[in-house]
Protein backbone atom coordinates (compact mmCIF):
# COMPACT_ATOMS: atom_id res chain seq x y z
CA UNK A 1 100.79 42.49 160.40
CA UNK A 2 100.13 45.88 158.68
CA UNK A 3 96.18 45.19 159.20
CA UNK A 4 97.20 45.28 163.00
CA UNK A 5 98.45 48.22 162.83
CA UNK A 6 95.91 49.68 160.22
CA UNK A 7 92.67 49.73 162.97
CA UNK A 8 94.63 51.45 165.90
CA UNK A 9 95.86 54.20 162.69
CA UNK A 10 92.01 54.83 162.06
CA UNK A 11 90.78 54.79 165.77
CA UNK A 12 93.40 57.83 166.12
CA UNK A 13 92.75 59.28 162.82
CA UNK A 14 89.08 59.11 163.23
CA UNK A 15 89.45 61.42 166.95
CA UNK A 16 91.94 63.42 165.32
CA UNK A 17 89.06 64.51 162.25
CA UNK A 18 86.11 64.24 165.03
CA UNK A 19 87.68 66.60 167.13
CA UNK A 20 87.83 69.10 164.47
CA UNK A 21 84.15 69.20 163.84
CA UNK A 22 82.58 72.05 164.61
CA UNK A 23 80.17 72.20 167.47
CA UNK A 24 76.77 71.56 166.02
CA UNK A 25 74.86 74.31 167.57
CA UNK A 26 75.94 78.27 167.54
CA UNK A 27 75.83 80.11 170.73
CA UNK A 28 72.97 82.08 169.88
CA UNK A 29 71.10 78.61 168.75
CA UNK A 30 71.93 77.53 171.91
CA UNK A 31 70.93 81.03 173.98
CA UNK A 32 67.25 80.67 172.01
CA UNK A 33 66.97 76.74 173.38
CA UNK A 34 67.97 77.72 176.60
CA UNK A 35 65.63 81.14 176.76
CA UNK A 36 62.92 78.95 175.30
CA UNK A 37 63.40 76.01 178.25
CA UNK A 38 63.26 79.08 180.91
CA UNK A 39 59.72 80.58 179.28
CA UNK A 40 58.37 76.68 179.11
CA UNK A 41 59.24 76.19 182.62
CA UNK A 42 57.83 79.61 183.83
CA UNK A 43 54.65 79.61 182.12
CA UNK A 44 54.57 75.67 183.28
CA UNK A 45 54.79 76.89 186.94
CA UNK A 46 52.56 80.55 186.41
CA UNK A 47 55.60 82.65 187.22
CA UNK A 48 56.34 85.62 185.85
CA UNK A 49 60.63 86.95 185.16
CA UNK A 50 62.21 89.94 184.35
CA UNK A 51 64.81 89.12 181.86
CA UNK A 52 68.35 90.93 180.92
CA UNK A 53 69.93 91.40 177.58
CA UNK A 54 71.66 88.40 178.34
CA UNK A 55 68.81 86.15 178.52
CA UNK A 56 68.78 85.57 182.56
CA UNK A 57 65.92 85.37 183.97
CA UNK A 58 65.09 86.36 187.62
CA UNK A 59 61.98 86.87 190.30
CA UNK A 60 62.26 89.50 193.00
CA UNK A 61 59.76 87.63 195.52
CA UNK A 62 61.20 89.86 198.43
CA UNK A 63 62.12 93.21 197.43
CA UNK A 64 65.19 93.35 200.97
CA UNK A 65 65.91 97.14 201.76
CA UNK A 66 69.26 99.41 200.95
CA UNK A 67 71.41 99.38 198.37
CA UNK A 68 72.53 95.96 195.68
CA UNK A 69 76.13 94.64 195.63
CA UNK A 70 77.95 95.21 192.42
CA UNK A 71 79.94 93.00 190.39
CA UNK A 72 82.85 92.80 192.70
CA UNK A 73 81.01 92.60 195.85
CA UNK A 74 81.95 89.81 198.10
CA UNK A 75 78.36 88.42 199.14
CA UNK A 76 76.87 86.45 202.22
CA UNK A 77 73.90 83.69 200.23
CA UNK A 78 71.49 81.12 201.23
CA UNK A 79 70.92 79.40 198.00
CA UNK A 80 69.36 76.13 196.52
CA UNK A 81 70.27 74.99 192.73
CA UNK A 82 68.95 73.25 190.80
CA UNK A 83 67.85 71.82 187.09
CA UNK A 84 64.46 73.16 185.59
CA UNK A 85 62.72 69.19 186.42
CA UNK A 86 63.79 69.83 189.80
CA UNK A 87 66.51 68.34 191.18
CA UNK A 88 68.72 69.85 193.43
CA UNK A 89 72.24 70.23 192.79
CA UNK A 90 73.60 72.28 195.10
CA UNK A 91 72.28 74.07 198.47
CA UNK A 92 73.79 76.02 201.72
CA UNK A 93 71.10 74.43 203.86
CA UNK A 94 70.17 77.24 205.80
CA UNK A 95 73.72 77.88 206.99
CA UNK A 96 74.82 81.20 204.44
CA UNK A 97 77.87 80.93 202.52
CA UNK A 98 80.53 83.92 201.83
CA UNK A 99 82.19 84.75 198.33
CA UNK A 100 83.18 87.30 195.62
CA UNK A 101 80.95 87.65 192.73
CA UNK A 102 83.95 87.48 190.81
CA UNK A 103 84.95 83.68 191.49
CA UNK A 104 81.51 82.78 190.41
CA UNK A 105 79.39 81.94 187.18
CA UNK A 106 78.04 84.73 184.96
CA UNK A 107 74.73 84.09 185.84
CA UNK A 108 75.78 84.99 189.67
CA UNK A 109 77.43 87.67 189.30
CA UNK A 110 75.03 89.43 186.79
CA UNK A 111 71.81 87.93 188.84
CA UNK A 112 72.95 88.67 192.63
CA UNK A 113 73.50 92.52 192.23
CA UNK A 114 69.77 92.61 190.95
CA UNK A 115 69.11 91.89 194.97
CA UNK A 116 69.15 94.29 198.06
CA UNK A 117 70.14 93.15 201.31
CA UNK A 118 67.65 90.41 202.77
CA UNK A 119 66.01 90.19 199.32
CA UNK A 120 64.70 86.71 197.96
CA UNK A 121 63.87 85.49 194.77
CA UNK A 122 64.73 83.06 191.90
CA UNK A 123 67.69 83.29 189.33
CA UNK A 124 66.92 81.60 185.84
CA UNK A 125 70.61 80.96 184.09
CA UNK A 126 71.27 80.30 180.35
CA UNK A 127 73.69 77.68 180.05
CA UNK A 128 76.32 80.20 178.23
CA UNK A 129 75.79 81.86 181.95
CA UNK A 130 76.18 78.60 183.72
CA UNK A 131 78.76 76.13 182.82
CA UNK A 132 78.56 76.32 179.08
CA UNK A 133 78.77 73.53 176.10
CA UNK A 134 81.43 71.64 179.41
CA UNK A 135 79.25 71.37 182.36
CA UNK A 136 80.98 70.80 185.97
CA UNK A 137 80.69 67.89 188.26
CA UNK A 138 76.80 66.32 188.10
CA UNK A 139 75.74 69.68 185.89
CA UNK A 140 75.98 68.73 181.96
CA UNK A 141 76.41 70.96 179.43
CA UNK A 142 74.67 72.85 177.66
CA UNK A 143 72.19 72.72 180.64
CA UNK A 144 69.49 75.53 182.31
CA UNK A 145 69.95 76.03 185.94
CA UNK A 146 67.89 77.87 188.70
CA UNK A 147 68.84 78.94 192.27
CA UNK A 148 66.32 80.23 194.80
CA UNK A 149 68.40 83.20 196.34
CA UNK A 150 68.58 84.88 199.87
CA UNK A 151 71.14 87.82 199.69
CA UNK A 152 72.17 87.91 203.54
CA UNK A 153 74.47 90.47 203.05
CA UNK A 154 77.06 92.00 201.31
């Protein structure tokens, strides 16, 4: 009887000491991987990126006229995301969408104020930007993401 009771014991002790592990990969490990998957991609594709002390990476393709949101801006997008081998997780479809830079990921609301009104372009997001070491819904973590941008309006 005490083996019986001896697996389940390690099974639980065994999580208990996993879970304490330390993640194998420091954020700034993990900022050179992902800044290294962005310059791969872009040289892969001949396109050239600005970059921010942050490591995000972005294209002005359509420079849009006036003044750029700031931080706090609520903003009026067409967008399409999606990972670096191209498949799309996430788009408005032509219809825009309306929100606050400040309900968003890091990589929004440092990338979108780069824009003017009707500007276009691409926004290159470190996964520390993104959804970090967790990921959300079908994006993993740990993971690059894109968006091809359309500030409407803000």
């Amino acid at each position: 009887m005490s083996r019986f009771f001896s697996i389940p014991f390690f099974i639980l002790a065994f999580g208990l000491v996993a879970g304490c592990i330390p993640d194998p990969i420091s954020a700034e490990e993990q900022l050179k991987t992902d800044i290294k998957k962005i310059e791969d991609y872009l040289a892969d594709n001949n396109l050239t990126a600005q970059s921010t002390a942050s490591g995000l990476h972005y294209i002005i393709e359509e420079e849009g006229t006036g003044g750029h949101p700031s931080a706090t801006s609520e903003v009026t997008v067409n967008y399409k995301g999606y990972f670096l081998d191209g498949g799309v997780f996430d788009q408005t479809n032509g219809t825009p969408i309306t929100f606050s830079l400040q309900n968003v990921i890091e990589g929004w609301t440092e990338g979108i104020p780069l824009f003017k009104k009707g500007g276009k372009g691409k926004l290159f997001i470190p996964s520390a930007l993104a959804y970090g070491n967790s990921g959300q819904g079908s994006i993993p973590g740990r993971t690059v993401i894109a968006f091809d941008v359309e500030l409407v309006d803000f």
